[in-house]
PDB file of N, CA and C in Angstrom:
ATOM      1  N   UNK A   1      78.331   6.373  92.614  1.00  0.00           N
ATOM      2  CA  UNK A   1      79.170   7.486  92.234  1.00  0.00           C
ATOM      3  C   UNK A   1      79.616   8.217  93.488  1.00  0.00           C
ATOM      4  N   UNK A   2      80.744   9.043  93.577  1.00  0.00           N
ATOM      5  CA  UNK A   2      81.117   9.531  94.462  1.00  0.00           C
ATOM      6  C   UNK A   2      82.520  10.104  94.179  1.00  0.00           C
ATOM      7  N   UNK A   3      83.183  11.199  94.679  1.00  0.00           N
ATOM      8  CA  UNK A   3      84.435  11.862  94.220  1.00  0.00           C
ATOM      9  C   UNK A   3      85.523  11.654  95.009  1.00  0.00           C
ATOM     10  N   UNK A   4      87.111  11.875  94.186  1.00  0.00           N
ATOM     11  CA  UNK A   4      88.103  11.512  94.926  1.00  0.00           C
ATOM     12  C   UNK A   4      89.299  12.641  95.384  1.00  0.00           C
ATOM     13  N   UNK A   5      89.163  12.920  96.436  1.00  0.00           N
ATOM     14  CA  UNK A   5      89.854  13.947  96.494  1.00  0.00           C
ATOM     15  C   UNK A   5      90.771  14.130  97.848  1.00  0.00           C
ATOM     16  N   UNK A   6      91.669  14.600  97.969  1.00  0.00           N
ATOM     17  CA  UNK A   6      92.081  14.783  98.920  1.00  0.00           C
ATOM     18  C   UNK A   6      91.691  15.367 100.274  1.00  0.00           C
ATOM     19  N   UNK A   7      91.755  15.654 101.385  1.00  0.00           N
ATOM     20  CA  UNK A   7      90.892  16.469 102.757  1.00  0.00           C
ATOM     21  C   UNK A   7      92.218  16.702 103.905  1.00  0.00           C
ATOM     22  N   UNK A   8      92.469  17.951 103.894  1.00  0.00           N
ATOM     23  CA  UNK A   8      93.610  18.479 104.579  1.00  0.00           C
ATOM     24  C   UNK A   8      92.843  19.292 106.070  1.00  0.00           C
ATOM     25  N   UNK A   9      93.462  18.108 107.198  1.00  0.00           N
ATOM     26  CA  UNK A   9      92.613  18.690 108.162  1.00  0.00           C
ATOM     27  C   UNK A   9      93.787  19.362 109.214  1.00  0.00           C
ATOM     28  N   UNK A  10      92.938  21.085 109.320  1.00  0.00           N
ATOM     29  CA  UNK A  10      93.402  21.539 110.303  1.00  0.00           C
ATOM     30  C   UNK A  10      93.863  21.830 111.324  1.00  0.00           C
ATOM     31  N   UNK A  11      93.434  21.074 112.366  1.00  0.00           N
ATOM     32  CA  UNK A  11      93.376  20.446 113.737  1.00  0.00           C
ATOM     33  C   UNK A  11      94.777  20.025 113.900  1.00  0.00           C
ATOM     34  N   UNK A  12      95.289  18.953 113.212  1.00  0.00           N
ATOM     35  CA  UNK A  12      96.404  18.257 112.938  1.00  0.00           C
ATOM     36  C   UNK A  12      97.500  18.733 111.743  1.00  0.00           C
ATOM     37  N   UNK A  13      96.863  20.041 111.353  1.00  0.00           N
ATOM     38  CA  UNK A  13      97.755  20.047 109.908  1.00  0.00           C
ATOM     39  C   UNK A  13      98.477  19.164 109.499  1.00  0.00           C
ATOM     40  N   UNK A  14      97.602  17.922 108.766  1.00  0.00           N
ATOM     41  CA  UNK A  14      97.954  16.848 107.923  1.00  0.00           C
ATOM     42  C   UNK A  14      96.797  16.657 106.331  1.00  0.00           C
ATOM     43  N   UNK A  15      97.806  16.320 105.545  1.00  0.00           N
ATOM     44  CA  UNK A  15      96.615  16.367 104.594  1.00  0.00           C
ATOM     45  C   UNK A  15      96.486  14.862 104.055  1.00  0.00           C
ATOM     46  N   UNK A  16      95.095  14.151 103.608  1.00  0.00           N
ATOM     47  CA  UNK A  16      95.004  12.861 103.741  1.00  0.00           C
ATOM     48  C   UNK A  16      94.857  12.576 102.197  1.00  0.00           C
ATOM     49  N   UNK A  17      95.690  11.757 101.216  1.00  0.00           N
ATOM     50  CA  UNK A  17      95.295  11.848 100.425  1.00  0.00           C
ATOM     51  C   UNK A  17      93.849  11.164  99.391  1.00  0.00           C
ATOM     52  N   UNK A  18      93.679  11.095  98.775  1.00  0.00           N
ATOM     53  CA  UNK A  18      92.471  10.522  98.002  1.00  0.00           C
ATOM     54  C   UNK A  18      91.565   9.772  98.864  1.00  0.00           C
ATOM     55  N   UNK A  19      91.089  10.809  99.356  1.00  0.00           N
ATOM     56  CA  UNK A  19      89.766  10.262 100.171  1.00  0.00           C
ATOM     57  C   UNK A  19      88.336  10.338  99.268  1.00  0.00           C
ATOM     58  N   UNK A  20      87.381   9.633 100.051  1.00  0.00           N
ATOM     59  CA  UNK A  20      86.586   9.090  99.202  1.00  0.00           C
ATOM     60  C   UNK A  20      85.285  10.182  99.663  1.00  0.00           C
ATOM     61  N   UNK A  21      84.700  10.893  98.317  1.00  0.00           N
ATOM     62  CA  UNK A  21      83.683  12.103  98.710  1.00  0.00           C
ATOM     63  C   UNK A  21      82.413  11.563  98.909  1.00  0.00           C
ATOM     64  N   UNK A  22      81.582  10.902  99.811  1.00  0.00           N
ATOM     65  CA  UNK A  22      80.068  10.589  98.625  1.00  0.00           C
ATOM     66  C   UNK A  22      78.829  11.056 100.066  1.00  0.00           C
ATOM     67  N   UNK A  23      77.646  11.372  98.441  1.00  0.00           N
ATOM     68  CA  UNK A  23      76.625  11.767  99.381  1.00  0.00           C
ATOM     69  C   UNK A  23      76.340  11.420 100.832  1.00  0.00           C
ATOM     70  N   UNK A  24      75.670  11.568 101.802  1.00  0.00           N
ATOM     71  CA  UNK A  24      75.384  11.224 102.885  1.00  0.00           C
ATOM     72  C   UNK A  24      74.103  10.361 102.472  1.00  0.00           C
ATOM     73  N   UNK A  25      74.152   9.110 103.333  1.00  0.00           N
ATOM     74  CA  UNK A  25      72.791   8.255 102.999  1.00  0.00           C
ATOM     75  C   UNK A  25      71.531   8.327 103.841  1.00  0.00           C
ATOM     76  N   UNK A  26      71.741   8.796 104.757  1.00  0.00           N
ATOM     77  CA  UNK A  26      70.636   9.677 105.048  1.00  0.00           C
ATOM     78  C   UNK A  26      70.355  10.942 105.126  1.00  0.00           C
ATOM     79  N   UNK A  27      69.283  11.675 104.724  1.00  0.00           N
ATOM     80  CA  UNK A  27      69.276  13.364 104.110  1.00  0.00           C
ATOM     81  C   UNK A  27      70.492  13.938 103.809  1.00  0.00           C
ATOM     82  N   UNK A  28      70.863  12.782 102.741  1.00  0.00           N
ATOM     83  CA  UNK A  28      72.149  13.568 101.848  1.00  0.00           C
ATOM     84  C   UNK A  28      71.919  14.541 101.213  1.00  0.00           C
ATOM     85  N   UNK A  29      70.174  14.426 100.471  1.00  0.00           N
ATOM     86  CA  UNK A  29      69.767  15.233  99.528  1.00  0.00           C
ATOM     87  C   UNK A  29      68.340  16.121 100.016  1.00  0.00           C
ATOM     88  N   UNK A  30      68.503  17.100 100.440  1.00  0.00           N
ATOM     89  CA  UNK A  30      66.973  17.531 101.262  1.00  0.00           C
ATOM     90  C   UNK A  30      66.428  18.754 100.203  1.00  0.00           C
ATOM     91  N   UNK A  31      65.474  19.328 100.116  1.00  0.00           N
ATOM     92  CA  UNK A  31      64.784  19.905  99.681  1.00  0.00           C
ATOM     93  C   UNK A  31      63.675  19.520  98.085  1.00  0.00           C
ATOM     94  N   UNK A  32      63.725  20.298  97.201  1.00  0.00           N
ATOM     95  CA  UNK A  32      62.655  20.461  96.432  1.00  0.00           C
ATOM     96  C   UNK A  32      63.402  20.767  94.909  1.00  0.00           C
ATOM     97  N   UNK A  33      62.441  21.557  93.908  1.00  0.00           N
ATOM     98  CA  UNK A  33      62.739  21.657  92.634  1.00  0.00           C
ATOM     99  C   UNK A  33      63.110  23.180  92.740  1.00  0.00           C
ATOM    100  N   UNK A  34      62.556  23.863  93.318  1.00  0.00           N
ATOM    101  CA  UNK A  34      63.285  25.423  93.358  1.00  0.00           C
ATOM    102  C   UNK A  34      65.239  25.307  94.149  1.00  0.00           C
ATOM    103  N   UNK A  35      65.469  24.368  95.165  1.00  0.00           N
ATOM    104  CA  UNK A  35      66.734  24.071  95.335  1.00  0.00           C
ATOM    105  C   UNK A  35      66.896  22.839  96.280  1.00  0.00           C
ATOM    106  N   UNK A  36      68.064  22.269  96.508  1.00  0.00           N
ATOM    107  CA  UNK A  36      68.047  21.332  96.780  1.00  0.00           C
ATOM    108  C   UNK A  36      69.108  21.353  97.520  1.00  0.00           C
ATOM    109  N   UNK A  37      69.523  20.822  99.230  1.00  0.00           N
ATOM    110  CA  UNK A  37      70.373  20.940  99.750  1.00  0.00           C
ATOM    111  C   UNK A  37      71.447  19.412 100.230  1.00  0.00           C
ATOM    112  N   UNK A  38      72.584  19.802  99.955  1.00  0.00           N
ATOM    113  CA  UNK A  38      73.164  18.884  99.569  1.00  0.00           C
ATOM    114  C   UNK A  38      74.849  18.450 100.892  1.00  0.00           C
ATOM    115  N   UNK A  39      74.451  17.242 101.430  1.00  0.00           N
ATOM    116  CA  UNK A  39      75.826  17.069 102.594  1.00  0.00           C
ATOM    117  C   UNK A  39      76.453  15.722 101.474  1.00  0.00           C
ATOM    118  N   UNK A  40      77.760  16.430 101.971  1.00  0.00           N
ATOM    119  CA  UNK A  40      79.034  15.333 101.332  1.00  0.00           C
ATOM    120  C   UNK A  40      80.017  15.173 102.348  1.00  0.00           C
ATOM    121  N   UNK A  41      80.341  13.279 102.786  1.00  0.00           N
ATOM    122  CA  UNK A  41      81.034  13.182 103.927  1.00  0.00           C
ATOM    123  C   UNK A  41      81.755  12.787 103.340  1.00  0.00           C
ATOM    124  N   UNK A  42      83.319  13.050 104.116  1.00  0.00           N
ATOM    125  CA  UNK A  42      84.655  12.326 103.379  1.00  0.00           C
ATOM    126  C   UNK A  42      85.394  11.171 104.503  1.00  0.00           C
ATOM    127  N   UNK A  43      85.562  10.834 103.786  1.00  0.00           N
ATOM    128  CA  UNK A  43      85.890   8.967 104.164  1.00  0.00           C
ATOM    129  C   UNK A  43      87.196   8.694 103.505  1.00  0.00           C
ATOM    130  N   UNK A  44      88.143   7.487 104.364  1.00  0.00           N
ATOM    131  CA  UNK A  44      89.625   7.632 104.248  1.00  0.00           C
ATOM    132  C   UNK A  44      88.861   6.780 103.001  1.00  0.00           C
ATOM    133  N   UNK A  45      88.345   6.061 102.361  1.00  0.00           N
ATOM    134  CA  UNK A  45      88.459   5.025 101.113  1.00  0.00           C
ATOM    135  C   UNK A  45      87.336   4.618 101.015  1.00  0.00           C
ATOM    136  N   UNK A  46      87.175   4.152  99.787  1.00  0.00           N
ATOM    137  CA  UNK A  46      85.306   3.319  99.489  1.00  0.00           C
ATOM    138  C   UNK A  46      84.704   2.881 100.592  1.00  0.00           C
ATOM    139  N   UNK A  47      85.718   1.727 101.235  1.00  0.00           N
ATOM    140  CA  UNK A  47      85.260   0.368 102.014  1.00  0.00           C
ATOM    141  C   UNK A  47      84.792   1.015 102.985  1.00  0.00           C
ATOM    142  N   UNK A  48      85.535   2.729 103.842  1.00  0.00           N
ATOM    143  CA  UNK A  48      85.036   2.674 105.091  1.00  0.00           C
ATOM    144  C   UNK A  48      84.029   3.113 104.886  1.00  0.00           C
ATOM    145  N   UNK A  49      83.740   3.723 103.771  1.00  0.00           N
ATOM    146  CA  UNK A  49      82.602   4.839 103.134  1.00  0.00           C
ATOM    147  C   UNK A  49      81.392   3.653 102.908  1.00  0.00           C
ATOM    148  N   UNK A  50      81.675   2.922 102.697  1.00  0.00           N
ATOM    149  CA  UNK A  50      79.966   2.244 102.426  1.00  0.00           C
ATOM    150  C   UNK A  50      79.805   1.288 103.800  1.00  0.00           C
ATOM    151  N   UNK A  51      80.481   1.836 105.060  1.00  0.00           N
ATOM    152  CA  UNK A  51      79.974   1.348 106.452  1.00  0.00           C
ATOM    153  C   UNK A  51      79.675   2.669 107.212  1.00  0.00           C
ATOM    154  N   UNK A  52      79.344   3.734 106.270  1.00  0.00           N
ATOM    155  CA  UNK A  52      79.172   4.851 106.795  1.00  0.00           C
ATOM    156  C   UNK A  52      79.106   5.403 108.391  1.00  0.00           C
ATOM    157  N   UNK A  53      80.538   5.027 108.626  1.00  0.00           N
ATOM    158  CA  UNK A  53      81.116   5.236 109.965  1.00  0.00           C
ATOM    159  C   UNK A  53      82.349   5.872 109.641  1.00  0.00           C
ATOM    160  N   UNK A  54      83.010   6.727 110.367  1.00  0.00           N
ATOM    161  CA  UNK A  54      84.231   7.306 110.735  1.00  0.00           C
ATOM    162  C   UNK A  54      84.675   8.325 109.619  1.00  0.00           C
ATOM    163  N   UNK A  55      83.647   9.291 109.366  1.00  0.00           N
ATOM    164  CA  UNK A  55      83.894   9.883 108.554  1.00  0.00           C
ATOM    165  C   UNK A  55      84.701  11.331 108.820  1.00  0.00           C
ATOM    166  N   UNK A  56      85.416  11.551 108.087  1.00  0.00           N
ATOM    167  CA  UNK A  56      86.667  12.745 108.990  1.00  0.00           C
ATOM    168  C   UNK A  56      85.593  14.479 108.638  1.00  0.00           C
ATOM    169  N   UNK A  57      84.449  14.498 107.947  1.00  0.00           N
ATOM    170  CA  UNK A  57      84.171  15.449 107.852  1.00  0.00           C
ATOM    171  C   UNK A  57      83.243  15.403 107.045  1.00  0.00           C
ATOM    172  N   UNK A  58      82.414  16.612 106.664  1.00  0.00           N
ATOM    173  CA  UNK A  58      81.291  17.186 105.692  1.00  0.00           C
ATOM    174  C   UNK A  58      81.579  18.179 105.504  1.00  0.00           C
ATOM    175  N   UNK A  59      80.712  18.592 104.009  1.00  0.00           N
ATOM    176  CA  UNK A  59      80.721  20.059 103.251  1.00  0.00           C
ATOM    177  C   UNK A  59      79.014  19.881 103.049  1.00  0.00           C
ATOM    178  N   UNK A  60      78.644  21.017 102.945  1.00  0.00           N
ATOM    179  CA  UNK A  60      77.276  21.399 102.285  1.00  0.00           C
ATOM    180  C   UNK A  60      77.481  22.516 101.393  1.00  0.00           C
ATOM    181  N   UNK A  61      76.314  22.064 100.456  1.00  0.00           N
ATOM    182  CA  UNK A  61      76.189  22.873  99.256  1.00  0.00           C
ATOM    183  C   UNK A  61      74.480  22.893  99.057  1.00  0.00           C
ATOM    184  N   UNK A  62      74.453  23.669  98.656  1.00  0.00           N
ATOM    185  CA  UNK A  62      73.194  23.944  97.799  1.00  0.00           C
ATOM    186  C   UNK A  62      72.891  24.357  96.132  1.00  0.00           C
ATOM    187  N   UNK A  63      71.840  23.736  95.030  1.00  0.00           N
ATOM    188  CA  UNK A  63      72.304  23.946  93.998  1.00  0.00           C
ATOM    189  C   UNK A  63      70.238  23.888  93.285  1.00  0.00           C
ATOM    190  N   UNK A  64      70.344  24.278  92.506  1.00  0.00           N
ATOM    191  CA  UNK A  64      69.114  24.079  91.501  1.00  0.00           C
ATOM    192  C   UNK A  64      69.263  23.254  90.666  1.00  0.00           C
ATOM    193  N   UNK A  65      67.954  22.141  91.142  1.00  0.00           N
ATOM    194  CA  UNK A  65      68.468  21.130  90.191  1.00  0.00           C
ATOM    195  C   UNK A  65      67.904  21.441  88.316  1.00  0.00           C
ATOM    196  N   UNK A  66      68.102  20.418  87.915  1.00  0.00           N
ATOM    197  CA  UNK A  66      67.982  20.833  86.337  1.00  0.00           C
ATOM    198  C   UNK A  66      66.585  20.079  86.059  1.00  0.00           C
ATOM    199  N   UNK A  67      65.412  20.142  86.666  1.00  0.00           N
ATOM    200  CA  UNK A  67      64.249  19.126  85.921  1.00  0.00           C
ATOM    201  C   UNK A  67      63.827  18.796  84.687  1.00  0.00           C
ATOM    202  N   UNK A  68      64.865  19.216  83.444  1.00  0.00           N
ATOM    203  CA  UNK A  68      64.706  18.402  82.128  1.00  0.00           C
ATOM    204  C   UNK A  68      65.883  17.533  81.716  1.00  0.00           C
ATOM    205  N   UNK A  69      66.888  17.643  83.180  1.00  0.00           N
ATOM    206  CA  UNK A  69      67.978  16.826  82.870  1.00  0.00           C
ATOM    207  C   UNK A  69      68.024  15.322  82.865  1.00  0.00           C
ATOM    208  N   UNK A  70      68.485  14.187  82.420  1.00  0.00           N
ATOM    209  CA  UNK A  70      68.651  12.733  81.950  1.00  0.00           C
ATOM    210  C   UNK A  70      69.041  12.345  83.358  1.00  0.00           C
ATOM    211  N   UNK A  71      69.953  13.322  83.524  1.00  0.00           N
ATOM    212  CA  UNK A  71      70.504  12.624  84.986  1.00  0.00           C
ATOM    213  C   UNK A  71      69.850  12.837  86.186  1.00  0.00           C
ATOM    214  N   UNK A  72      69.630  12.261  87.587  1.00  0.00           N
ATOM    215  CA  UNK A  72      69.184  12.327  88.269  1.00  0.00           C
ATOM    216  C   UNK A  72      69.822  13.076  89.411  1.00  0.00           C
ATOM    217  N   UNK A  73      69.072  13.715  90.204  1.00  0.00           N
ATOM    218  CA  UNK A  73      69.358  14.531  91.566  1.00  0.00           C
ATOM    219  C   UNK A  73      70.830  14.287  92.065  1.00  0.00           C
ATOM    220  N   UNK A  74      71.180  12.836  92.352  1.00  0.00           N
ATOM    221  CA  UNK A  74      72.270  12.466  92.705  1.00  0.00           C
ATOM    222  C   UNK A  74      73.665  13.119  91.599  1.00  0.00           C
ATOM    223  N   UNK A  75      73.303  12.171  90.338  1.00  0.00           N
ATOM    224  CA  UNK A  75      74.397  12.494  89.211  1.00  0.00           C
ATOM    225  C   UNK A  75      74.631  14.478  89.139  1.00  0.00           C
ATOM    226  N   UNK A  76      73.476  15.178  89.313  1.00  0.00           N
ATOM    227  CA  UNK A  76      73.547  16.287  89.231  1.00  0.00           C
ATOM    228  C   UNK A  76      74.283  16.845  90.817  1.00  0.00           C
ATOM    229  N   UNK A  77      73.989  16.531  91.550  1.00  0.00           N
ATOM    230  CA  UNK A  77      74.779  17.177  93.039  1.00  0.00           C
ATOM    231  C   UNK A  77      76.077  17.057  92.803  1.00  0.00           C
ATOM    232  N   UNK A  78      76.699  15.562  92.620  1.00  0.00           N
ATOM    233  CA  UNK A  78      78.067  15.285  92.476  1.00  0.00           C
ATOM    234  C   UNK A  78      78.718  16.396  90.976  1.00  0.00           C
ATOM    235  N   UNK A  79      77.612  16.673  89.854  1.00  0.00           N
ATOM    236  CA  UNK A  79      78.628  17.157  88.895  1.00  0.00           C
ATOM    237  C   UNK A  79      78.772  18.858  89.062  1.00  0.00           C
ATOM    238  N   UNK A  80      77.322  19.239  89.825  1.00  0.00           N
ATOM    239  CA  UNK A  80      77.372  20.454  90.202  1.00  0.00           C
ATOM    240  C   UNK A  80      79.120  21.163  91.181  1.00  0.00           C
ATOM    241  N   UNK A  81      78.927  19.731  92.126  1.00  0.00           N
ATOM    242  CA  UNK A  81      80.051  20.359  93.634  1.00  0.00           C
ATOM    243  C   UNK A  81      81.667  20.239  92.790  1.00  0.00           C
ATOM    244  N   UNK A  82      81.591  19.846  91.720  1.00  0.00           N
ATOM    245  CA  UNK A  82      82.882  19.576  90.629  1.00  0.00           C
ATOM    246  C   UNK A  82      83.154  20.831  90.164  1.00  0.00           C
ATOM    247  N   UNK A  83      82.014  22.471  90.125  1.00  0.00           N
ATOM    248  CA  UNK A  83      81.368  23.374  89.838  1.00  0.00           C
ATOM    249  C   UNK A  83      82.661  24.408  91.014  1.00  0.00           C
ATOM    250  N   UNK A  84      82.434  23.691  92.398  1.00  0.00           N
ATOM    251  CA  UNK A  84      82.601  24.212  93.711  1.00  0.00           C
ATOM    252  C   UNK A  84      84.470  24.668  93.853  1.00  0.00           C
ATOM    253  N   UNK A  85      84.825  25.598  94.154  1.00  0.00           N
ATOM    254  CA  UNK A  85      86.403  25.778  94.348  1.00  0.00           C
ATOM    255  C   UNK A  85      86.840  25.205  95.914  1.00  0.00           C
ATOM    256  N   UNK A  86      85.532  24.218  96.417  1.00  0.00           N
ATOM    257  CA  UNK A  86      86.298  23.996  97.711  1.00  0.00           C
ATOM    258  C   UNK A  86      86.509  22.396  96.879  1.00  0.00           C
ATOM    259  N   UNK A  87      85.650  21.521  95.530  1.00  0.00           N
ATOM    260  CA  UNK A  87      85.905  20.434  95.219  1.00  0.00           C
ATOM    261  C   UNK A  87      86.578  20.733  93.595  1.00  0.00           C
ATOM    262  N   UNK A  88      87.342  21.916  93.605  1.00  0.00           N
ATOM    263  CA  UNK A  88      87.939  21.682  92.126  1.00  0.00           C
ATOM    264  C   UNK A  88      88.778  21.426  91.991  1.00  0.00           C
ATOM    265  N   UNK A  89      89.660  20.210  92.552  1.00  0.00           N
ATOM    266  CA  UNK A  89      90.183  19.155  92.136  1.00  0.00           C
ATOM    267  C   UNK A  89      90.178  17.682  92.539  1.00  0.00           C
ATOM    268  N   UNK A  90      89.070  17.617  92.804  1.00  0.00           N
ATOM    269  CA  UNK A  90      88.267  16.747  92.642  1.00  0.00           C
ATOM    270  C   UNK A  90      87.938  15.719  91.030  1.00  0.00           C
ATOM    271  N   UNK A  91      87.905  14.360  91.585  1.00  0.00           N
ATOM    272  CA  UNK A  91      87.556  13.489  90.164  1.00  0.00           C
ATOM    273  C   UNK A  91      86.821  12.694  90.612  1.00  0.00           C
ATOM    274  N   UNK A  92      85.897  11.923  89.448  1.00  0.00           N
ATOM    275  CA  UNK A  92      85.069  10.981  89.980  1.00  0.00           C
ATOM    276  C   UNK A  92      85.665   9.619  90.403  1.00  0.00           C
ATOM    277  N   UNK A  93      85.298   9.079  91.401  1.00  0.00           N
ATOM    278  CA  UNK A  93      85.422   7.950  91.935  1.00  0.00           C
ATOM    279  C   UNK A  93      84.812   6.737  91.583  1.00  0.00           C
TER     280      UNK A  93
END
């Protein structure tokens, strides 16, 4: 899982479209059950995204997870940052 969204970078004022959102694979997800801290790197497309190289950027969030929820830590970060006005327009990927 992972989200699709656009990433308009400053530097260059250019905006890139449907780039690919997904957790970081290492300490994407850090903390505990009181909260849980959360990095999301954006990547021009899937392919470059699962050689987790050349990523144009990160966001962090932090969120409480739900411990009677079905879904897991992951499914919950991604539906939480859907929550976020820096990812609300954002869709799943």
């Amino acid at each position: 899982m992972a989200l699709q969204m656009s990433y308009y970078n400053p530097q260059f004022q250019i905006t890139i479209n449907d780039c690919y959102w997904k957790i970081e694979v290492e300490n994407g997800i850090t903390g505990g059950k009181e909260k849980l801290r959360v990095r999301v790197n954006c990547f021009k497309n899937k392919d470059i995204a699962d050689t987790n190289e050349n990523k144009y950027c990160d966001y962090d969030f932090e969120f409480i997870p739900d411990l009677n929820s079905v879904d897991n830590f992951i499914k919950q970060a991604y539906v939480y940052a859907k929550t976020l006005s820096f990812f609300s327009t954002a869709v799943d990927a």
